[in-house]
N, C-alpha and C. Protein backbone atom coordinates (compact mmCIF):
# COMPACT_ATOMS: atom_id res chain seq x y z
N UNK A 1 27.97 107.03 177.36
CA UNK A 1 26.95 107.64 176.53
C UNK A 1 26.68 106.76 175.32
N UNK A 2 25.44 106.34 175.00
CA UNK A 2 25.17 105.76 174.19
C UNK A 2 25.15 106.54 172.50
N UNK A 3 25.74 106.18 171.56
CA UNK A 3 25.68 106.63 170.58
C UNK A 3 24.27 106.24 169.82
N UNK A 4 23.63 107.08 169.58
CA UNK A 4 22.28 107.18 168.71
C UNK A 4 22.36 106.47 167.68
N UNK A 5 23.40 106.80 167.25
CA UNK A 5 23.40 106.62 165.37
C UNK A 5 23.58 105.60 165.21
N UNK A 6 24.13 104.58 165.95
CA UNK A 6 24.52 103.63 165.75
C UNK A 6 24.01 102.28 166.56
N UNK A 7 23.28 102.61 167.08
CA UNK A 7 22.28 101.39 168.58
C UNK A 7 20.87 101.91 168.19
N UNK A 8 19.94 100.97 167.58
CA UNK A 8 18.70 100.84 167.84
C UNK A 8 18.06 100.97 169.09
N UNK A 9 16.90 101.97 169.64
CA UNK A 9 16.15 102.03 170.22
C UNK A 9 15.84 100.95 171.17
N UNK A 10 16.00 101.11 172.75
CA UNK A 10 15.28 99.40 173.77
C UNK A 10 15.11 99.15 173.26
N UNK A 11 14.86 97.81 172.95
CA UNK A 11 14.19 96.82 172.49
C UNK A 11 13.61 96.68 171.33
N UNK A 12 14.50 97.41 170.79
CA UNK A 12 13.87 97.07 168.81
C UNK A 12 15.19 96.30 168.70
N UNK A 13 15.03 95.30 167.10
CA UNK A 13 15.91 94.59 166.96
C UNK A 13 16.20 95.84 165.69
N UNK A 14 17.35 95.32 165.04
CA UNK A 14 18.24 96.51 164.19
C UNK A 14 17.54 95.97 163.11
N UNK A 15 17.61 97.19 162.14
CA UNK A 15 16.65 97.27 161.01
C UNK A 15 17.26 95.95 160.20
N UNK A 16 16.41 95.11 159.56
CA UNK A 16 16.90 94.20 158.44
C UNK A 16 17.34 94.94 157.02
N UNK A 17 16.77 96.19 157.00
CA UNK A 17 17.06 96.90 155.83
C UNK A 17 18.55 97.26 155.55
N UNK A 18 19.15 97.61 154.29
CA UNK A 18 20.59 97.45 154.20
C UNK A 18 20.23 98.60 153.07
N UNK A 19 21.34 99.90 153.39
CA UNK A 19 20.79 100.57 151.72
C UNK A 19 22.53 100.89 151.37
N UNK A 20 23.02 100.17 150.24
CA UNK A 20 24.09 99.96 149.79
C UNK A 20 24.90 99.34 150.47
N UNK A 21 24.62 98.20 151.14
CA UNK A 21 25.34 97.24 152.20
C UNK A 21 24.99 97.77 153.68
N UNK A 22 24.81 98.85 153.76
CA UNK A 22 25.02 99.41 154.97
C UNK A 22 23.48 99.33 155.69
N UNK A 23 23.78 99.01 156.97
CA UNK A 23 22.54 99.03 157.87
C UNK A 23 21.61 100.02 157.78
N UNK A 24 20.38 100.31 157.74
CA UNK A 24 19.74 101.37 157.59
C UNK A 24 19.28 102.00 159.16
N UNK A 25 20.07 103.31 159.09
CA UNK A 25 19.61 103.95 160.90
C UNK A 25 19.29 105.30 160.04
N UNK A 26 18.07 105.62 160.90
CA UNK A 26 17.12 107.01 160.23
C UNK A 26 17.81 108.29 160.59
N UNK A 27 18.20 107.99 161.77
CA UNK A 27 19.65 109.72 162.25
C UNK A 27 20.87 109.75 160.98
N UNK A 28 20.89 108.26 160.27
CA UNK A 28 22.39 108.43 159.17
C UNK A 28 21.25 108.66 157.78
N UNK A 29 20.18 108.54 157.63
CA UNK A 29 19.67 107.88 156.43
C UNK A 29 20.20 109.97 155.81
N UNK A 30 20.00 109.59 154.11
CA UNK A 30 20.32 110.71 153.40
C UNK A 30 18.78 111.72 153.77
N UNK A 31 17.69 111.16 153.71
CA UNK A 31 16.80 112.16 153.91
C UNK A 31 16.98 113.23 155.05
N UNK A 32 17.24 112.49 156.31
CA UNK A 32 17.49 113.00 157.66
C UNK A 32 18.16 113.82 157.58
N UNK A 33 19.97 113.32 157.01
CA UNK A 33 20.94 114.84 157.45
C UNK A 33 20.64 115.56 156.37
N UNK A 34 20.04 115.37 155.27
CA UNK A 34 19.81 116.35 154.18
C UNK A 34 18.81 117.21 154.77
N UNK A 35 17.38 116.93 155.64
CA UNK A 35 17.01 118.27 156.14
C UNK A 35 17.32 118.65 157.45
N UNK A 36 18.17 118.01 157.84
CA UNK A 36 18.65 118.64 159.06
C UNK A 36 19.55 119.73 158.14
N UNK A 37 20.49 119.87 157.31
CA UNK A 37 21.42 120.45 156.80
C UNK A 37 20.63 121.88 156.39
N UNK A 38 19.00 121.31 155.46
CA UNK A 38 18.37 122.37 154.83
C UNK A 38 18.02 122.86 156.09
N UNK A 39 17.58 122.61 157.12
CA UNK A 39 16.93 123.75 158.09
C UNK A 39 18.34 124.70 158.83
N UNK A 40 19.29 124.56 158.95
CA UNK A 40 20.39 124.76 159.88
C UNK A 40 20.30 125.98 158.24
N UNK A 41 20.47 125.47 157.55
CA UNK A 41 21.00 126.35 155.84
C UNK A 41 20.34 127.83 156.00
N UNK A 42 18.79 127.42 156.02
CA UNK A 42 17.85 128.07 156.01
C UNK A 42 17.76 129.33 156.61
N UNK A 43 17.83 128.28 158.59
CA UNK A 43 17.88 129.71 159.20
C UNK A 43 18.82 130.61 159.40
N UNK A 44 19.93 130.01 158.90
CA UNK A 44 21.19 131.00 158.52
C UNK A 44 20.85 132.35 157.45
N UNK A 45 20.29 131.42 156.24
CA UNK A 45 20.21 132.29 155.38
C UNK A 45 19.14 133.71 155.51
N UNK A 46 18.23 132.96 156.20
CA UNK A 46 16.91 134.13 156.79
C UNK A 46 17.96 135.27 157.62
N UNK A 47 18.78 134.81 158.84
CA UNK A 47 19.43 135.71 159.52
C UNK A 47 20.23 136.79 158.85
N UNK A 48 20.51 136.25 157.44
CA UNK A 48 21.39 136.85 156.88
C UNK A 48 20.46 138.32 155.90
N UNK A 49 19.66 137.86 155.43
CA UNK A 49 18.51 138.08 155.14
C UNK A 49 17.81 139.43 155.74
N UNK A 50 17.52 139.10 156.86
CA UNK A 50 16.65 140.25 157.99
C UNK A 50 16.98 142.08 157.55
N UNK A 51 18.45 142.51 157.40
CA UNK A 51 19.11 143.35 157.58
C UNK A 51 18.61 144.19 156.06
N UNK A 52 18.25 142.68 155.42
CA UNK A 52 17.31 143.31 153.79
C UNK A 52 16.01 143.46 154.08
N UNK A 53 15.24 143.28 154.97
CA UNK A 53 14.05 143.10 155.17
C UNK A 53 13.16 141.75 154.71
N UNK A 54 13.64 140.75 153.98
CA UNK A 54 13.96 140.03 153.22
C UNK A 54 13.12 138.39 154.14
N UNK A 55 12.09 137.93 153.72
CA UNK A 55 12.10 136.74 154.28
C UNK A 55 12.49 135.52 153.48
N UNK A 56 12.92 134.60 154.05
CA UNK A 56 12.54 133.12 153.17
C UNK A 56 12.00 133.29 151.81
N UNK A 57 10.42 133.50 151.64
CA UNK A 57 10.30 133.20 151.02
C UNK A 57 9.98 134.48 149.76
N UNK A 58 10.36 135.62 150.42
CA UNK A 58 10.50 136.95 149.54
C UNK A 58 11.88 137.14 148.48
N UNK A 59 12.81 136.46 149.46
CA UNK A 59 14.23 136.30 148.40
C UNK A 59 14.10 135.75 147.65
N UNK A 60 13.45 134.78 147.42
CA UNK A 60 13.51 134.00 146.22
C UNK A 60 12.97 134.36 144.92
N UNK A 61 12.11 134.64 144.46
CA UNK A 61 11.54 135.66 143.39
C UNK A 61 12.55 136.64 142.91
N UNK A 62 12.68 137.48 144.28
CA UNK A 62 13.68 139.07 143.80
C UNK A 62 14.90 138.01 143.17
N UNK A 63 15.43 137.47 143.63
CA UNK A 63 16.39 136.41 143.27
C UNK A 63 16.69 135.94 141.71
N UNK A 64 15.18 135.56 141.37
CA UNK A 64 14.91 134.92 140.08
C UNK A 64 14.55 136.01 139.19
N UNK A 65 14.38 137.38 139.64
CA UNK A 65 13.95 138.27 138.93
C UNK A 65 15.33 139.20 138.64
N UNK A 66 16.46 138.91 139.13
CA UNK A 66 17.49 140.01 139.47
C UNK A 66 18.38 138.70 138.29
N UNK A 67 17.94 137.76 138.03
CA UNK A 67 18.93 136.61 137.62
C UNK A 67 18.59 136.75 136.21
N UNK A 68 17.55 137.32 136.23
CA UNK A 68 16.56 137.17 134.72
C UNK A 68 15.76 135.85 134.59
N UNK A 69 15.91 135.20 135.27
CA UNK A 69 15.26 133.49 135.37
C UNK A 69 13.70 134.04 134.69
N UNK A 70 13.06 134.68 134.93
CA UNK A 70 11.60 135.08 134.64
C UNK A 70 11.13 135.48 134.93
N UNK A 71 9.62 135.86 134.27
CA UNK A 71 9.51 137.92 134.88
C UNK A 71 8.03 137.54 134.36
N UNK A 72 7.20 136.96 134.26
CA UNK A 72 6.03 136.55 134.76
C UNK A 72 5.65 136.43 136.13
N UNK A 73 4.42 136.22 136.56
CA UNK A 73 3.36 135.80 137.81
C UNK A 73 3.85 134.59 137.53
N UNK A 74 3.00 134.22 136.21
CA UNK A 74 3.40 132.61 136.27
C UNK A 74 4.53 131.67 136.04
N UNK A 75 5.32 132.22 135.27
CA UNK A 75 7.00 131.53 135.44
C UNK A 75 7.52 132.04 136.49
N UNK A 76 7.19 132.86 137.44
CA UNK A 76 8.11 133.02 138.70
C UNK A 76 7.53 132.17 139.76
N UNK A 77 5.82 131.93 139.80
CA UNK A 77 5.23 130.92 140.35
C UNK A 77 6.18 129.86 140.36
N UNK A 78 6.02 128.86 138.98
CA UNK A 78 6.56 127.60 138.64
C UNK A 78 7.81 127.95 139.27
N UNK A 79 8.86 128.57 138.89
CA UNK A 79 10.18 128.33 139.98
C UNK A 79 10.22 128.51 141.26
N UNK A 80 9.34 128.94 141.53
CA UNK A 80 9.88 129.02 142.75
C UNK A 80 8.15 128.17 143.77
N UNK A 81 7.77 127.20 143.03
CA UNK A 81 6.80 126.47 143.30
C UNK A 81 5.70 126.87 144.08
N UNK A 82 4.86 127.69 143.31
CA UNK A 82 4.23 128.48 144.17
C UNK A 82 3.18 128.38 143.36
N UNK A 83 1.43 128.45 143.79
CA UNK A 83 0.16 128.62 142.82
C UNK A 83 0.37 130.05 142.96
N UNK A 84 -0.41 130.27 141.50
CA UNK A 84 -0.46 131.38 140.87
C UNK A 84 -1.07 132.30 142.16
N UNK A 85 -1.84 132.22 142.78
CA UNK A 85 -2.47 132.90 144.10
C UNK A 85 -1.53 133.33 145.04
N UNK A 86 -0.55 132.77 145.11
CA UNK A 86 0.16 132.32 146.64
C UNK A 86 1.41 133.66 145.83
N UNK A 87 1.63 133.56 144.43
CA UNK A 87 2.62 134.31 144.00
C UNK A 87 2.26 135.28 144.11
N UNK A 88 0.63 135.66 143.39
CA UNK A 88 0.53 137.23 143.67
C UNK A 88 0.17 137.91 145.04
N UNK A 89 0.04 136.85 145.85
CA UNK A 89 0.03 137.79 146.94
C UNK A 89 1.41 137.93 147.76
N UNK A 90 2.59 137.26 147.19
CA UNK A 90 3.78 137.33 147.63
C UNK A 90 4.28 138.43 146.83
N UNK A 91 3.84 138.97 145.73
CA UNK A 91 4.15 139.85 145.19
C UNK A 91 3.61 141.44 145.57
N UNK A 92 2.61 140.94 145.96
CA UNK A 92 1.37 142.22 146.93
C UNK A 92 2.58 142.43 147.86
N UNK A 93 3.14 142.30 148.62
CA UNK A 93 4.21 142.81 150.10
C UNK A 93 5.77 143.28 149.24
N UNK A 94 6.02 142.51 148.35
CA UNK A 94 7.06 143.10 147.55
C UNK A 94 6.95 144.39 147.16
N UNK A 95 5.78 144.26 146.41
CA UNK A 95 5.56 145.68 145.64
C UNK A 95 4.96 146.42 146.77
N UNK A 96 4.70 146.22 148.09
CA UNK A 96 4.20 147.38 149.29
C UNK A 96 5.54 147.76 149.56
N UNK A 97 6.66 147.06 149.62
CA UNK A 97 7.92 147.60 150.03
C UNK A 97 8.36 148.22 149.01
N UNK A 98 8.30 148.20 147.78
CA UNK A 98 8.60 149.44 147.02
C UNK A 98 9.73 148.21 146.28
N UNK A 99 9.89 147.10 146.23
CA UNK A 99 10.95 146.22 145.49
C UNK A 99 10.55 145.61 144.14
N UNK A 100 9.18 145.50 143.76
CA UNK A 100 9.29 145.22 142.35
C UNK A 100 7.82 146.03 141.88
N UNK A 101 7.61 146.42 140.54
CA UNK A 101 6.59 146.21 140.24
C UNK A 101 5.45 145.63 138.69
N UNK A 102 4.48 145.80 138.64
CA UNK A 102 3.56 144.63 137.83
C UNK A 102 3.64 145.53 136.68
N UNK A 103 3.06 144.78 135.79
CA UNK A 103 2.48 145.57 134.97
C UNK A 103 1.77 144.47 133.47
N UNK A 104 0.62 144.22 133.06
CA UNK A 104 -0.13 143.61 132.74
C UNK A 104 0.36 143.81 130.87
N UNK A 105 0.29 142.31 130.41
CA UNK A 105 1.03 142.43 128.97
C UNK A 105 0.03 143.27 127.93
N UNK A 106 0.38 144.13 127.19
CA UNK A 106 -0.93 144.89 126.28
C UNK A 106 -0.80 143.63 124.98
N UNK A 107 -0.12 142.62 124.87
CA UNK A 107 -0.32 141.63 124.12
C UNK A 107 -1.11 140.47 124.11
N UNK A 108 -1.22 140.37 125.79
CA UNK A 108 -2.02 139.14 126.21
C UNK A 108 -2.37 139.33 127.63
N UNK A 109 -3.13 140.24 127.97
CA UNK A 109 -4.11 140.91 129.21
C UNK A 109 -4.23 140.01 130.57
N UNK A 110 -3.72 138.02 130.00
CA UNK A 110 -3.38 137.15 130.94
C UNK A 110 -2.43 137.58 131.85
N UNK A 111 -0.87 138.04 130.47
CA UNK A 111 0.28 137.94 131.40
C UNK A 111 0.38 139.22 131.98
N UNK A 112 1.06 138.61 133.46
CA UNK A 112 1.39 139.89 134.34
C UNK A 112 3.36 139.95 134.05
N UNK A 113 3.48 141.04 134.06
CA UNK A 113 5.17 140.85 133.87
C UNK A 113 5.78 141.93 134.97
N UNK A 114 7.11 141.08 135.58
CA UNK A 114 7.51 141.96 136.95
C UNK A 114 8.34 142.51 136.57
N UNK A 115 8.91 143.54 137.35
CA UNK A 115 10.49 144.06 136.91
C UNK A 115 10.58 144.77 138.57
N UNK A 116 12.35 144.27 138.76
CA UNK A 116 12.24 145.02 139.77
C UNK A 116 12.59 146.82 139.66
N UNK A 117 12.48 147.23 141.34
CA UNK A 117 12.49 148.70 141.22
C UNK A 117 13.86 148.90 141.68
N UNK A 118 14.49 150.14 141.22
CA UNK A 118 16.05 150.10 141.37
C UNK A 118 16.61 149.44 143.27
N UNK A 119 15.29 149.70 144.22
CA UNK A 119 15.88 149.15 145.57
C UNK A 119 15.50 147.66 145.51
N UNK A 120 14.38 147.47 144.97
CA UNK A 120 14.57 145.78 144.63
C UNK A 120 15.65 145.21 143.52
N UNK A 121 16.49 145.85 143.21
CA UNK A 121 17.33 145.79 142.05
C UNK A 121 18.87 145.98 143.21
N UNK A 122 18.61 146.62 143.94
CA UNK A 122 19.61 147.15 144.87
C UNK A 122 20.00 145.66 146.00
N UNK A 123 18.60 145.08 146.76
CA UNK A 123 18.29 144.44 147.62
C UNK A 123 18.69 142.90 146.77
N UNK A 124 18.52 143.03 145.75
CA UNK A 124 18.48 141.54 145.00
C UNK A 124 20.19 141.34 144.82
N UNK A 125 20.64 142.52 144.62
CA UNK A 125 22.06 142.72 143.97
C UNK A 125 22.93 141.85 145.28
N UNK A 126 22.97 141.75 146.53
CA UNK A 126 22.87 141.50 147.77
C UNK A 126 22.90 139.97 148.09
N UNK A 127 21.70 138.94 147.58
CA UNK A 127 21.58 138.04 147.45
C UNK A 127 22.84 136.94 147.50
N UNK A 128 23.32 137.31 145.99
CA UNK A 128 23.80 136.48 145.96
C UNK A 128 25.09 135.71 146.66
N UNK A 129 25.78 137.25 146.83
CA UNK A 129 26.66 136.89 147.86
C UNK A 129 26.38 136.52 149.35
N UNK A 130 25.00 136.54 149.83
CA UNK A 130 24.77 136.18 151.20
C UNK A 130 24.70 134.59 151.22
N UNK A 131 24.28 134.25 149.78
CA UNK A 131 23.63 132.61 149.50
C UNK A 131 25.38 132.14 149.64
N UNK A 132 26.53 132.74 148.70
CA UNK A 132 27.80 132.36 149.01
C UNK A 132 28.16 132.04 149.93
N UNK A 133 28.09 133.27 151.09
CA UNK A 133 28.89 133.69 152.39
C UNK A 133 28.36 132.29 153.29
N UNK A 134 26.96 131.66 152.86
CA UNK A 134 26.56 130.31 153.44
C UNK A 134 27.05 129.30 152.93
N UNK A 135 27.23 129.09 151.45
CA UNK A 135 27.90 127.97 150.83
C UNK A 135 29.39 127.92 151.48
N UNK A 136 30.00 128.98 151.26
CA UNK A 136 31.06 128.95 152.03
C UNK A 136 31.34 128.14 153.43
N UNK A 137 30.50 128.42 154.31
CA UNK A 137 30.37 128.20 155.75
C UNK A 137 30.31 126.82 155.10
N UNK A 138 29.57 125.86 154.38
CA UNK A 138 29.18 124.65 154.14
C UNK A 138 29.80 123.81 153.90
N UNK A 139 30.89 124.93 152.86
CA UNK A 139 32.12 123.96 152.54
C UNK A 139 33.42 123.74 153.46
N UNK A 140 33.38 124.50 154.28
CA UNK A 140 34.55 124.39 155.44
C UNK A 140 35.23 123.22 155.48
N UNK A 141 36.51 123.20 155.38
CA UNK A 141 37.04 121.73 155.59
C UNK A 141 37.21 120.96 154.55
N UNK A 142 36.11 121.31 152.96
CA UNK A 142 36.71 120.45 152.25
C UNK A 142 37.69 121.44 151.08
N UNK A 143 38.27 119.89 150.78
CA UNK A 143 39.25 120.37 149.67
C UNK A 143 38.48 120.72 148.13
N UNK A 144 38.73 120.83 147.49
CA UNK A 144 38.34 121.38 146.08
C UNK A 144 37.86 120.09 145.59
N UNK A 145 38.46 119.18 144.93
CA UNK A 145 37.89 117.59 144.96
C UNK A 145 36.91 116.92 145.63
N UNK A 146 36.71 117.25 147.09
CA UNK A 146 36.01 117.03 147.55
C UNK A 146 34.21 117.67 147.16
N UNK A 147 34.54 118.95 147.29
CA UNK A 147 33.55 120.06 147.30
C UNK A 147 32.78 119.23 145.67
N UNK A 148 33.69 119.02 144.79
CA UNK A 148 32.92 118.46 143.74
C UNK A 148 32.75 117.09 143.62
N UNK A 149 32.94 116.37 144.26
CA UNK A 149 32.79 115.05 144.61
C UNK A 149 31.29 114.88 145.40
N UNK A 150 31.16 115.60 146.56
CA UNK A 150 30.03 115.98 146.96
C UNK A 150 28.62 116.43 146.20
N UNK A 151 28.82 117.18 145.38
CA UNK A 151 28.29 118.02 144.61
C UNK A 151 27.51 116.81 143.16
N UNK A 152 28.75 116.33 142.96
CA UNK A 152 27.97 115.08 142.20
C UNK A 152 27.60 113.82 142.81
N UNK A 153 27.40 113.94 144.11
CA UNK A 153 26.72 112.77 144.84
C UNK A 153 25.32 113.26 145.00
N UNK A 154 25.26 114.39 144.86
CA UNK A 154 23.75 115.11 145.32
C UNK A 154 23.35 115.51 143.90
N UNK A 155 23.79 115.39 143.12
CA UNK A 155 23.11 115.12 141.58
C UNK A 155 23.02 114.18 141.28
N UNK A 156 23.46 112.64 141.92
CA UNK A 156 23.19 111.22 141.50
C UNK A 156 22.17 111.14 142.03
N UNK A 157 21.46 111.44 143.61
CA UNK A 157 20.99 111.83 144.30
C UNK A 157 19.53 112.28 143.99
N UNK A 158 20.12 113.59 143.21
CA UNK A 158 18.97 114.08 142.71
C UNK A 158 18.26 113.68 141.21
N UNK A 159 18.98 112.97 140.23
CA UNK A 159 18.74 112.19 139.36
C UNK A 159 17.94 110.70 139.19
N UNK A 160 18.68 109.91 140.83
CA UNK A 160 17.62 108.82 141.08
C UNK A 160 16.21 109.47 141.17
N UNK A 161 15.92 109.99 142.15
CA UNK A 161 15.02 110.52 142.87
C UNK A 161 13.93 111.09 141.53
N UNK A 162 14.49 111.46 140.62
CA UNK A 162 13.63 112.25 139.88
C UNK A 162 12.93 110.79 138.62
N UNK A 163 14.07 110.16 138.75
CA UNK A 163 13.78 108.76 137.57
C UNK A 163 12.60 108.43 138.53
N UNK A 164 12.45 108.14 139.93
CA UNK A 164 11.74 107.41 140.49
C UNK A 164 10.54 108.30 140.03
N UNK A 165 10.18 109.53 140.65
CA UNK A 165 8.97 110.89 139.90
C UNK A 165 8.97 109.95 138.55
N UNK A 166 9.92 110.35 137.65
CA UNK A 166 9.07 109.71 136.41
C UNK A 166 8.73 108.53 136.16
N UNK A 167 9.12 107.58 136.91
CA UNK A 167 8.72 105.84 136.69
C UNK A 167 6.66 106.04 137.62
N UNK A 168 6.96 106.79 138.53
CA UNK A 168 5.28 106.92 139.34
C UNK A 168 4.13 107.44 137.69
N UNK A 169 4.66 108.74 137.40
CA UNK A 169 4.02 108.96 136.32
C UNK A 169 3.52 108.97 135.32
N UNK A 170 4.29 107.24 134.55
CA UNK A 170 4.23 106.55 133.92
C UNK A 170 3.57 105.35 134.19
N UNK A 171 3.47 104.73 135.33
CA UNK A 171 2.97 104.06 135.80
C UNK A 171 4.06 102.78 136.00
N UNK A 172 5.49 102.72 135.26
CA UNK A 172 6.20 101.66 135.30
C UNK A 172 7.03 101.77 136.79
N UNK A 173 7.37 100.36 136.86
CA UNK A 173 8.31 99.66 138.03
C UNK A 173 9.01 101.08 138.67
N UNK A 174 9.38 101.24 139.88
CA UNK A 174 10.26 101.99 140.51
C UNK A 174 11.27 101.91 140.15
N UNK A 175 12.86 102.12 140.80
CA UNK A 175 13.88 102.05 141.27
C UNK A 175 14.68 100.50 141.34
N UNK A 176 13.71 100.35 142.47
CA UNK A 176 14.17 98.77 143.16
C UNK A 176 14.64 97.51 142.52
């Protein structure tokens, strides 16, 4: 059996690219197992999810709203990266299930402000330990050192990545 990860495709020659000495193969590269990891994550977490009525992308709000993170349309938008449109109509099925509801600022007629309802308060309460009961599964196998060793590889990770965002925005040199 031929190993994938490690043998280039018939008749391609092996990548000239090297990313930290190491040969570059797209089944090892960090993008790859990072969303292979997020989708495997995902549909775990949805499964886990269901029994709340709860989709993808409905937990997340009740989530940020049960956390106190923010209690706007539009700061719950921004976290959870959503146009202002896309939020209130994710909020339209929330509030049909009876889990949060609106109510418009008498200070500034713009802001909408959410709060959940004691079963979206109930349903959110729920969360967090399901997001655990997956981290858990994730961490299997490692040791404590490890688990944070990891943890700050995916904040170096996520720190390049973001210098690079701000070097585009600026208009200066990348990374490289």
């Amino acid at each position: 059996m031929i190993d994938v990860r490690k043998t280039p495709a018939p008749g391609l020659p092996p990548s000239p690219v090297t990313v930290a000495g190491i040969p570059f193969l797209v089944e090892e590269s960090i993008g790859y197992q990072m969303r292979r990891i997020v989708c495997i994550v995902a549909s775990e977490i949805e499964r886990r999810m269901e029994p709340l009525g709860l989709t993808d992308a409905q937990w997340k709000p009740l989530l940020r709203l049960y956390l106190k993170h923010e209690n706007t349309v539009a700061g719950l938008a921004r976290l959870c990266q959503l146009d202002a449109g896309g939020m209130t109509r994710l909020l339209d099925r929330l509030e049909a299930k009876g889990l949060c509801t609106r109510t418009r600022s008498l200070e500034d007629r713009r802001v909408v402000h959410i709060e959940l309802t004691p079963e979206g308060h109930a349903a959110a309460a729920q969360i967090p330990d399901i997001l655990g009961g997956v981290q858990q599964i994730c961490a299997q196998g490692f040791q404590p050192a490890e688990y944070r060793q990891l943890q700050d590889f995916l904040q170096r990770i996520h720190g390049n990545l973001q210098a690079l965002g701000a070097a585009a925005d600026t208009g200066t040199p990348s990374l490289s």
